[in-house]
N, C-alpha and C. Protein backbone atom coordinates (compact mmCIF):
# COMPACT_ATOMS: atom_id res chain seq x y z
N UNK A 1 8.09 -19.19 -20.54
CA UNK A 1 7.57 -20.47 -20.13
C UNK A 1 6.06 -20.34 -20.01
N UNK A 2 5.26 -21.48 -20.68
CA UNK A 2 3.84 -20.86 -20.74
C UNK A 2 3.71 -21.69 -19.04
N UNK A 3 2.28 -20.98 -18.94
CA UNK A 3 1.63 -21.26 -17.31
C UNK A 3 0.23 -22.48 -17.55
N UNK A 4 0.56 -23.44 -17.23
CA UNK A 4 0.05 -24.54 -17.35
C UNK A 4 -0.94 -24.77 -16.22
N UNK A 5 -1.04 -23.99 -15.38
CA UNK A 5 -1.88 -24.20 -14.11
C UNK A 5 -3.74 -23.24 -14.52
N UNK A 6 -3.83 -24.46 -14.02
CA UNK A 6 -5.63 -23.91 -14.08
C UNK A 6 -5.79 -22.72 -13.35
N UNK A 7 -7.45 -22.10 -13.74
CA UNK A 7 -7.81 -20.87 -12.70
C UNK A 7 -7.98 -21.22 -11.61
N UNK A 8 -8.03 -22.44 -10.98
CA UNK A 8 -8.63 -23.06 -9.76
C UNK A 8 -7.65 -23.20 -8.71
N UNK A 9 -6.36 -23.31 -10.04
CA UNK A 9 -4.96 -23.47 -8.81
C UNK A 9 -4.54 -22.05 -8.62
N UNK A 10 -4.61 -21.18 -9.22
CA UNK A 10 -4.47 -19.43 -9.03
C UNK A 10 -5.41 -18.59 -8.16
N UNK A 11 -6.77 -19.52 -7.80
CA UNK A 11 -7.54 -19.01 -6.75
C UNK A 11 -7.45 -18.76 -5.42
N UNK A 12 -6.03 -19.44 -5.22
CA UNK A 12 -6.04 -19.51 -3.35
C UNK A 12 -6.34 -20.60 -3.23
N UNK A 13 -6.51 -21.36 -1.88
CA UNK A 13 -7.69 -22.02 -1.49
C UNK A 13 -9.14 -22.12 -1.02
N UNK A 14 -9.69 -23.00 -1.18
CA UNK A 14 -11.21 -23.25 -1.47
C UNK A 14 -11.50 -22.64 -0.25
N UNK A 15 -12.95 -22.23 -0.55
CA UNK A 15 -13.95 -22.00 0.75
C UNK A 15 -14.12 -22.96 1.43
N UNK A 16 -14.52 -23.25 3.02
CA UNK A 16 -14.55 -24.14 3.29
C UNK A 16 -16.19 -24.59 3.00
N UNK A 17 -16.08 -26.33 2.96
CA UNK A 17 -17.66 -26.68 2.71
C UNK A 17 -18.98 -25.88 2.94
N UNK A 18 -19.88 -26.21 2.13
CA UNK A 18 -21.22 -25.62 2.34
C UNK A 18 -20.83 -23.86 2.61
N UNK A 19 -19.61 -23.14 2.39
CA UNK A 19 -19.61 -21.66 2.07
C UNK A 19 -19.45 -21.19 1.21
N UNK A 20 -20.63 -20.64 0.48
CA UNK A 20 -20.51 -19.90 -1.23
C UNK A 20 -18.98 -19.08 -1.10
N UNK A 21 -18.64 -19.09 -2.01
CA UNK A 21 -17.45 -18.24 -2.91
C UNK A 21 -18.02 -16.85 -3.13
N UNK A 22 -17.57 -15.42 -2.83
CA UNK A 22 -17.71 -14.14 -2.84
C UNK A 22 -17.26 -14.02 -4.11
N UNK A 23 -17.73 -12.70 -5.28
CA UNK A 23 -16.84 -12.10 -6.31
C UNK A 23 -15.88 -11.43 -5.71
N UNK A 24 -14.86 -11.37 -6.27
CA UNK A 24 -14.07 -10.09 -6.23
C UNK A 24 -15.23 -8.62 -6.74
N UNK A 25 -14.89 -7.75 -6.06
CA UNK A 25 -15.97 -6.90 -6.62
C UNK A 25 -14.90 -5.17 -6.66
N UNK A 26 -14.55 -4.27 -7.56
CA UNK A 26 -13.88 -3.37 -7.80
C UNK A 26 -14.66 -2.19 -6.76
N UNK A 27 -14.30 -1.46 -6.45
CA UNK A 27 -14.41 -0.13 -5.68
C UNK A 27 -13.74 0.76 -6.18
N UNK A 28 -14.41 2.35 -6.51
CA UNK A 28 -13.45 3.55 -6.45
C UNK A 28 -12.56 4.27 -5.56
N UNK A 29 -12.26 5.12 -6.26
CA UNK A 29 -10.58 5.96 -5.69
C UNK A 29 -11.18 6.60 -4.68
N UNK A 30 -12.60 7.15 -4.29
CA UNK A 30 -13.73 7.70 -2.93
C UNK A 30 -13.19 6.54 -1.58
N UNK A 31 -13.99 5.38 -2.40
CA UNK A 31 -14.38 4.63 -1.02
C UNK A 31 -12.95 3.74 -0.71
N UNK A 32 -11.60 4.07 -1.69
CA UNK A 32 -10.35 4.15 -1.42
C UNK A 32 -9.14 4.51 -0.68
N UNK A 33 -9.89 5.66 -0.68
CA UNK A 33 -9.18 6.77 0.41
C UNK A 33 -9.87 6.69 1.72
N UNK A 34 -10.81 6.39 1.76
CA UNK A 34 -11.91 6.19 2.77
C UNK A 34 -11.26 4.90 4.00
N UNK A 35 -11.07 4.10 3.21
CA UNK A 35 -10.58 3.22 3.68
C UNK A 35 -9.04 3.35 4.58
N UNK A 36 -8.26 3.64 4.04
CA UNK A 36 -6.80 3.62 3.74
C UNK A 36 -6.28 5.00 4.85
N UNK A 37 -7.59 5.86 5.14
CA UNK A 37 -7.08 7.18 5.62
C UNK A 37 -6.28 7.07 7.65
N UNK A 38 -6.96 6.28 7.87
CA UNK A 38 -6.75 6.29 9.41
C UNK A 38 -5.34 5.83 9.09
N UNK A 39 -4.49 4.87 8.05
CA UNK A 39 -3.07 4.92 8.10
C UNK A 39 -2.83 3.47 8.70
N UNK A 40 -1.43 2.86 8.77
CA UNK A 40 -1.76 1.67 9.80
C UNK A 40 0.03 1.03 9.08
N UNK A 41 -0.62 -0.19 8.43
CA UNK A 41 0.82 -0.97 7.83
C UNK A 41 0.36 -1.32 6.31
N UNK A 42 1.71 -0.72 5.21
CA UNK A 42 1.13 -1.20 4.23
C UNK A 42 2.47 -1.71 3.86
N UNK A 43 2.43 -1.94 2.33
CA UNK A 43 3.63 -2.74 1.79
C UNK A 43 3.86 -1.90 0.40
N UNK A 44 4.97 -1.50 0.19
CA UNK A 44 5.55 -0.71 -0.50
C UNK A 44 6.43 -1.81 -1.87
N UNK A 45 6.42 -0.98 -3.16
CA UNK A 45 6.64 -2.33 -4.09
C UNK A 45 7.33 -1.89 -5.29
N UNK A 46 8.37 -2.01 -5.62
CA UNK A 46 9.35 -1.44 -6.33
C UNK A 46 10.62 -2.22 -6.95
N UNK A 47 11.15 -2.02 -7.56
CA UNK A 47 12.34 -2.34 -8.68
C UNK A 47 13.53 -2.13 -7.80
N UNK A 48 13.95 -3.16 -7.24
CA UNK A 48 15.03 -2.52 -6.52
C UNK A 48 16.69 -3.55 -6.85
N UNK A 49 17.91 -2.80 -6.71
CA UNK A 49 18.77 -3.19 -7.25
C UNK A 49 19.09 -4.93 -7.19
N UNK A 50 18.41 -5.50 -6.56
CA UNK A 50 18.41 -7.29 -6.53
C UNK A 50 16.97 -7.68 -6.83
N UNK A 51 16.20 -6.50 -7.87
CA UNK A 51 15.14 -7.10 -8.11
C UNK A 51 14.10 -6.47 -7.35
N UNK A 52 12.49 -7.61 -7.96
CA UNK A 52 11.64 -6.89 -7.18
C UNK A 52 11.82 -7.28 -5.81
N UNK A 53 11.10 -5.89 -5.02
CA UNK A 53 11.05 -5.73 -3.57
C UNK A 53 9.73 -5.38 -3.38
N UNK A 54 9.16 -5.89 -2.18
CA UNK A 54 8.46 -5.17 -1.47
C UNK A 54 8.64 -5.66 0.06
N UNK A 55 8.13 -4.22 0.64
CA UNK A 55 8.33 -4.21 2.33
C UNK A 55 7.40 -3.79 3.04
N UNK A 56 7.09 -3.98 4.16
CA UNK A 56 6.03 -3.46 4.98
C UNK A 56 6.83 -2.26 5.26
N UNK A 57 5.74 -0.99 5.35
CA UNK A 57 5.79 0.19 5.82
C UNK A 57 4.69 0.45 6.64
N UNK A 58 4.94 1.29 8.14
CA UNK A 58 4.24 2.20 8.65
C UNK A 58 3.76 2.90 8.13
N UNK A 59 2.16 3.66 7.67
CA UNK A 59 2.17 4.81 6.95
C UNK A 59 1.23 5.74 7.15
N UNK A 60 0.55 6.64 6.84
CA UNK A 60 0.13 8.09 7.29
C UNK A 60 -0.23 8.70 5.91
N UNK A 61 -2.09 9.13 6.19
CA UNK A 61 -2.66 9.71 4.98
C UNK A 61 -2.23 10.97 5.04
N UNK A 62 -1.75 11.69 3.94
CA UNK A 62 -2.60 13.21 4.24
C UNK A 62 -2.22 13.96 3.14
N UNK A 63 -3.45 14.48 2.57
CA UNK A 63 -3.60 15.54 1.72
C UNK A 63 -3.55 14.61 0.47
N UNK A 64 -4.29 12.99 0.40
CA UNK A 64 -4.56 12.32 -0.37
C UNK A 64 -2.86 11.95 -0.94
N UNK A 65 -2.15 11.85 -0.08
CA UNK A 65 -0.40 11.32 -0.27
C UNK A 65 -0.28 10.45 0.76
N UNK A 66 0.29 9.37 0.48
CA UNK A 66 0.99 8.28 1.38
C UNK A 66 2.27 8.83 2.19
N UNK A 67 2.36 8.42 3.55
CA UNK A 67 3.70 9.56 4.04
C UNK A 67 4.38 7.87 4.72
N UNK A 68 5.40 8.14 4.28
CA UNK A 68 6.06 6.81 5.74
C UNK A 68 7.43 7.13 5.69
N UNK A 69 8.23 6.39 6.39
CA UNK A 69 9.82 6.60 7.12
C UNK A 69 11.06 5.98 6.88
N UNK A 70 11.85 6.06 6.21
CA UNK A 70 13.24 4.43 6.28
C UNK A 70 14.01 5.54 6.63
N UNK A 71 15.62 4.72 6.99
CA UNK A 71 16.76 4.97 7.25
C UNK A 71 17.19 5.63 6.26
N UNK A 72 18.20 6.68 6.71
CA UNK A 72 19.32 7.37 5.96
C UNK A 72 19.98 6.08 5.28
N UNK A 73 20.41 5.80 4.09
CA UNK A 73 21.60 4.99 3.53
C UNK A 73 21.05 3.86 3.91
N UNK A 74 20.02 3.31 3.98
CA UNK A 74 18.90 2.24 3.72
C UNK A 74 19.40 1.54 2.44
N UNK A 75 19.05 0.20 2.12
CA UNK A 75 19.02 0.24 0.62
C UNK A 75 17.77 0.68 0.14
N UNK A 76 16.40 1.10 0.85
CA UNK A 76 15.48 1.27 0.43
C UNK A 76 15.79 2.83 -0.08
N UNK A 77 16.65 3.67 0.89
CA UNK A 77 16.42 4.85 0.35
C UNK A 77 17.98 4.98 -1.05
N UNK A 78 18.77 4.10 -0.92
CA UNK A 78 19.65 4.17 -2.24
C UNK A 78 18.99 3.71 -3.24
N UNK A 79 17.69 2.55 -3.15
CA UNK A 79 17.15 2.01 -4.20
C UNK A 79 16.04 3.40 -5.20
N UNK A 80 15.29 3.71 -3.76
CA UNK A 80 14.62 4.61 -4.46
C UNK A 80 14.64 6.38 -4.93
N UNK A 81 16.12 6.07 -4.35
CA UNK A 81 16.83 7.76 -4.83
C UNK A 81 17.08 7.78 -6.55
N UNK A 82 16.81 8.32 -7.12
CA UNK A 82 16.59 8.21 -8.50
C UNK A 82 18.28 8.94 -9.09
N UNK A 83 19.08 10.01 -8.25
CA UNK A 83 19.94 10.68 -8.28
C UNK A 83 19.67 11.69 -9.83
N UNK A 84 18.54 12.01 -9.67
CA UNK A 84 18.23 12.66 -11.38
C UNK A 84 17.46 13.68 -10.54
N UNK A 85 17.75 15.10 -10.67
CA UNK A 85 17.01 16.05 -10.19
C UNK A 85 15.27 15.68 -10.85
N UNK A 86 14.13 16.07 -9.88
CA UNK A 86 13.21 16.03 -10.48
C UNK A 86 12.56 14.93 -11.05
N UNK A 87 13.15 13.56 -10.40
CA UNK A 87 13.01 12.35 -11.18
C UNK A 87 12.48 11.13 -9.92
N UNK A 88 11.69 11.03 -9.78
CA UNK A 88 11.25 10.46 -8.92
C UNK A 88 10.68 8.57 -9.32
N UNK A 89 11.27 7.22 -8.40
CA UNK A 89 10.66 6.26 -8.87
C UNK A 89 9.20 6.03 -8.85
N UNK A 90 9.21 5.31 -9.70
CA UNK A 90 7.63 4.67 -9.72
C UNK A 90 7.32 3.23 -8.92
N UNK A 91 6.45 3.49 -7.94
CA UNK A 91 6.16 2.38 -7.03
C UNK A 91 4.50 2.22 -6.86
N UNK A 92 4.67 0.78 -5.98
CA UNK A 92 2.89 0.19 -6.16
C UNK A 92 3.28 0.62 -4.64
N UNK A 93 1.64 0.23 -3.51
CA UNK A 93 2.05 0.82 -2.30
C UNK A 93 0.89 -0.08 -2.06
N UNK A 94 0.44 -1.16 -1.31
CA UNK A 94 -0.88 -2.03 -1.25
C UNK A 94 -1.10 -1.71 0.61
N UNK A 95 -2.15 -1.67 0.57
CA UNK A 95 -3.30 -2.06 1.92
C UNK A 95 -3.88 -3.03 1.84
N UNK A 96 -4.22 -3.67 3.29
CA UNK A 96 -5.49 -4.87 2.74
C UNK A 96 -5.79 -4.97 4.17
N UNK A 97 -6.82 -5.34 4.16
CA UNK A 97 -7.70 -5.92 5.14
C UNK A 97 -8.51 -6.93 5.22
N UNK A 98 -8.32 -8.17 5.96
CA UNK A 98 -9.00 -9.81 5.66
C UNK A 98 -9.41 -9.92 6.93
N UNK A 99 -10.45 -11.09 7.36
CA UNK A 99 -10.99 -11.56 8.25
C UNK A 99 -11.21 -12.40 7.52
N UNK A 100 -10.35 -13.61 8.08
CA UNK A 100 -10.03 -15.10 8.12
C UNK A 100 -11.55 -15.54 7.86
N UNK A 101 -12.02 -15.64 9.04
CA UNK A 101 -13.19 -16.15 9.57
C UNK A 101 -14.52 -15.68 8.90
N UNK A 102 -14.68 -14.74 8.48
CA UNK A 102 -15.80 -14.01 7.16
C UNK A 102 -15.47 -14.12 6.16
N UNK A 103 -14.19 -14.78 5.62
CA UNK A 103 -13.81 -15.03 4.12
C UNK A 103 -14.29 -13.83 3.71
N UNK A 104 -14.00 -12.23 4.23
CA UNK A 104 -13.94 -10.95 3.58
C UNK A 104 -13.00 -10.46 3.67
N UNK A 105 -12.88 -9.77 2.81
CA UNK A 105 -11.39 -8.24 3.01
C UNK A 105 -11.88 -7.72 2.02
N UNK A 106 -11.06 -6.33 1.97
CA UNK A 106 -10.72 -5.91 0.53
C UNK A 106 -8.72 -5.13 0.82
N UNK A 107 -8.72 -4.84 -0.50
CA UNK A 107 -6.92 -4.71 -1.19
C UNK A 107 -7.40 -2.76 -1.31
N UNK A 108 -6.35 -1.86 -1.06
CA UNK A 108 -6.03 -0.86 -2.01
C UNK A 108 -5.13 -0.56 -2.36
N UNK A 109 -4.44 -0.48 -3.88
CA UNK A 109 -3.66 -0.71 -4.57
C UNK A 109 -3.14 0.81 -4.97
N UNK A 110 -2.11 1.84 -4.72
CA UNK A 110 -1.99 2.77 -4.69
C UNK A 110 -0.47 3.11 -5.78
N UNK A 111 -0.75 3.45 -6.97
CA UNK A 111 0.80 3.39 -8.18
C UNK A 111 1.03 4.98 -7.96
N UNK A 112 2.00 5.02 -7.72
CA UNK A 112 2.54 6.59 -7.84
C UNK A 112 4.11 6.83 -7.52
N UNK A 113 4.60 7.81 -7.88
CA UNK A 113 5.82 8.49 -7.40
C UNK A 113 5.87 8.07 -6.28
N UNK A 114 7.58 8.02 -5.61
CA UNK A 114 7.97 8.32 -4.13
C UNK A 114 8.78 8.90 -4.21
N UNK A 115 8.61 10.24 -3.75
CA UNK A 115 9.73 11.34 -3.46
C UNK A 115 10.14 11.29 -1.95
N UNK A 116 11.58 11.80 -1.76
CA UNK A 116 11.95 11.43 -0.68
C UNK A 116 12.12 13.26 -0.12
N UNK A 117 11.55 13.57 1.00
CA UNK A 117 10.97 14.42 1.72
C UNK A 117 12.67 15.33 2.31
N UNK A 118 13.41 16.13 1.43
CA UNK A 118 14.76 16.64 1.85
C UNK A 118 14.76 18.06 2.34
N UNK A 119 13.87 18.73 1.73
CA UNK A 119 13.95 20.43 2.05
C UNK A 119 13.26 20.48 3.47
N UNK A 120 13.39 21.49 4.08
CA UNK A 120 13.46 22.14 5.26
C UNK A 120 11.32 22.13 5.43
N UNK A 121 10.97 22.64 4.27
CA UNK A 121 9.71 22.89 4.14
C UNK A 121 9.09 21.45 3.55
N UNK A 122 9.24 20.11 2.92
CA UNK A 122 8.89 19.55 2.95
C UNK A 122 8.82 18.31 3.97
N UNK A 123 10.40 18.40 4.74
CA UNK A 123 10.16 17.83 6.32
C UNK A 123 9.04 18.76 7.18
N UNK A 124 8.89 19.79 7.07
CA UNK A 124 7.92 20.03 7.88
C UNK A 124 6.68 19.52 7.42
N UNK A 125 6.10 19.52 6.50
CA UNK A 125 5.04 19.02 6.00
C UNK A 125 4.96 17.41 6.15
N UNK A 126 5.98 16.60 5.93
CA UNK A 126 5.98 15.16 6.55
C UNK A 126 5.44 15.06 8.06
N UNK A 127 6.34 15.77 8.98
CA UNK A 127 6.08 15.71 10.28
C UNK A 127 5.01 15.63 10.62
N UNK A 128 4.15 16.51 10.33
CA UNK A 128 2.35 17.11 10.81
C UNK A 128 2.27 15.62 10.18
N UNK A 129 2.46 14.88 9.78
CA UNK A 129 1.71 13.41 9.74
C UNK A 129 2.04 12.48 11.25
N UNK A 130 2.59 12.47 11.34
CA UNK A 130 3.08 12.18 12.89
C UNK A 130 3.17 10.35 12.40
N UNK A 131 3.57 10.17 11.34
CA UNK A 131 3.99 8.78 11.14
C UNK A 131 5.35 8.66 11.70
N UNK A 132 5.16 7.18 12.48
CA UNK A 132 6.18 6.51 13.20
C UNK A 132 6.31 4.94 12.52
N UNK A 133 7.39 4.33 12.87
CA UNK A 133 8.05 3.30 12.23
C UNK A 133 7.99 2.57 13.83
N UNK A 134 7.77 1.49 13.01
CA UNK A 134 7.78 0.31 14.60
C UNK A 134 8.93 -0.35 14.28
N UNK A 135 9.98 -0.12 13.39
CA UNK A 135 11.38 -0.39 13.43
C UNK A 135 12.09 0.43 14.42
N UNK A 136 12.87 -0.57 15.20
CA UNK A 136 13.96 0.77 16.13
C UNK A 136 14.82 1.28 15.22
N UNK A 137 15.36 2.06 15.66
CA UNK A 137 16.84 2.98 14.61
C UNK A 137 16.33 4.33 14.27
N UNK A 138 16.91 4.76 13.74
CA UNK A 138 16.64 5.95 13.34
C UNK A 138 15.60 5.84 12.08
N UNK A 139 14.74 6.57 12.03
CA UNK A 139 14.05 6.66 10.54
C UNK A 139 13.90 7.87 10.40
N UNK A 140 14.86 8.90 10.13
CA UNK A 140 14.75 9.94 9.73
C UNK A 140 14.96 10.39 8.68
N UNK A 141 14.51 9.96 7.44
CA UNK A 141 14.00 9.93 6.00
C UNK A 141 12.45 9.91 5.73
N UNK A 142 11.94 10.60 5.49
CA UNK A 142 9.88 10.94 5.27
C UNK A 142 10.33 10.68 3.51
N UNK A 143 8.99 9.68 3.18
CA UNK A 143 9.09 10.15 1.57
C UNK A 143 7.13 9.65 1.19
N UNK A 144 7.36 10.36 0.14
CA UNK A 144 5.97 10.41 -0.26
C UNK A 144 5.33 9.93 -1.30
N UNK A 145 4.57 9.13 -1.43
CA UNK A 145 3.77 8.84 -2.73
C UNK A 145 2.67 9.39 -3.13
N UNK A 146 2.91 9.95 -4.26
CA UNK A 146 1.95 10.99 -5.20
C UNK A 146 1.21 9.85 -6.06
N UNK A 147 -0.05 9.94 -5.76
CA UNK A 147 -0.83 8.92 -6.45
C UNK A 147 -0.87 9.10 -8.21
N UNK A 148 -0.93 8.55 -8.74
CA UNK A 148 -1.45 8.39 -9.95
C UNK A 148 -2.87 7.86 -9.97
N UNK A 149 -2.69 6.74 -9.69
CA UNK A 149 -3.88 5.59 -10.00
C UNK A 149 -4.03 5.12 -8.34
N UNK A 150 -5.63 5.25 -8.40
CA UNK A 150 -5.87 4.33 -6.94
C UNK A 150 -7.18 3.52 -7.10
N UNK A 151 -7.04 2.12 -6.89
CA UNK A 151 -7.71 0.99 -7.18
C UNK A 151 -8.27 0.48 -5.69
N UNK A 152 -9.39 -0.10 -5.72
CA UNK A 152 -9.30 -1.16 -4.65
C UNK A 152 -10.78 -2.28 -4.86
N UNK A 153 -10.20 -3.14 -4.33
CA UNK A 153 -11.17 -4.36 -4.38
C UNK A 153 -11.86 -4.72 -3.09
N UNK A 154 -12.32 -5.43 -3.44
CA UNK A 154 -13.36 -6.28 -1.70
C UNK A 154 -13.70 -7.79 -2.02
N UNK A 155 -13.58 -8.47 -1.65
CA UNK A 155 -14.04 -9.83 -1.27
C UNK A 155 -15.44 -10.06 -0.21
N UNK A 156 -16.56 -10.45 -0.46
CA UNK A 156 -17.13 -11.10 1.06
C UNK A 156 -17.85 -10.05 1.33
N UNK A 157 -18.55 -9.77 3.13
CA UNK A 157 -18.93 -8.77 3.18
C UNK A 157 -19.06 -8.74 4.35
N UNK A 158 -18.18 -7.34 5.09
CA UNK A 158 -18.19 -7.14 6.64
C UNK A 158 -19.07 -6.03 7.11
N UNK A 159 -19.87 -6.32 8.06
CA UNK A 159 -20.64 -5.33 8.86
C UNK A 159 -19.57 -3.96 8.97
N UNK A 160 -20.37 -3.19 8.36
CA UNK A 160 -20.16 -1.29 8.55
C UNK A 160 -19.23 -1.23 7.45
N UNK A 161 -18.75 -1.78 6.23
CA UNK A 161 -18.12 -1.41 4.92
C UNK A 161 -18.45 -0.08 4.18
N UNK A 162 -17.75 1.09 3.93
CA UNK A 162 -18.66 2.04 3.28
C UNK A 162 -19.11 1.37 2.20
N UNK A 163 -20.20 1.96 1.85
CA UNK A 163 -20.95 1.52 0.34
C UNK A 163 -21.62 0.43 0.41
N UNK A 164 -21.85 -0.21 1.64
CA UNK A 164 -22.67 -1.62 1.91
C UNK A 164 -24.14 -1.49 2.76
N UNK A 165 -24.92 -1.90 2.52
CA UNK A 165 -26.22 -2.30 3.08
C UNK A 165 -25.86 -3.28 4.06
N UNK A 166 -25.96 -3.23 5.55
CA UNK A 166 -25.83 -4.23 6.18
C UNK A 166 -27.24 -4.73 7.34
């Protein structure tokens, strides 16, 4: 079905009066990680058996890997168990940060593997992240995303941004 809608209707909505419009402006995989490292809530994005999914996750930098938590027998963890030794899915993993009121943010967009964290020595290595789930229940499943590609954008412009003159 072709897409009949202008760029104007794909923009969001307007700035409000008398406030210039920001570029989108690209950032590297540096001021990426930079961002993204203190950890917080992101959204996890994947092929999952009713289609696409994505979910908010709790998550935790370290050693330039995304670390976060689901349930045993989750559909998240049946979706993303690959059952193929050595075979891990391919998922998007997004951050973002907006202020309404400064019409700024920026996105980081993180494509990589998620392996799900089973050996004795790779739960230990999850742990030292000390990521927690603000879901009650059990979340005793750690899994990890191995970056491939890491992107991020910015909108606008907030006091103390790395890479900004303020």
């Amino acid at each position: 079905m072709a897409d009949d809608m202008s760029d104007e209707a794909h923009a969001g909505p307007a700035a409000p009066a008398g406030n210039q419009q920001s570029p989108l402006e690209p950032f590297g995989e540096a001021e990426s990680w930079q961002l993204i490292t203190a950890g917080g809530v992101g959204r996890i994005g994947y092929s999952g058996r009713y289609g696409p999914t994505i979910l908010p996750v709790n998550f935790a930098v370290q050693d330039k890997a995304i670390y976060f938590r689901t349930a045993r027998h989750s559909t998240m963890e049946e979706d993303l168990h690959t059952g193929i030794a050595h075979a891990d899915y391919k998922v998007a993993f997004e951050i973002d940060y907006f202020d309404e009121t400064a019409h700024a943010g920026w996105s980081v967009l993180v494509q990589g593997d998620v392996h799900p964290m089973e050996s004795d020595e790779e739960r230990a290595v999850a742990v030292q992240t000390d990521v927690q789930s603000w879901v009650a229940g059990d979340r005793d499943l750690f899994l990890r995303i191995t970056p491939t590609k890491v992107t991020g954008h910015r909108i606008g412009r907030l006091p103390g941004w790395p890479g900004r003159d303020d």
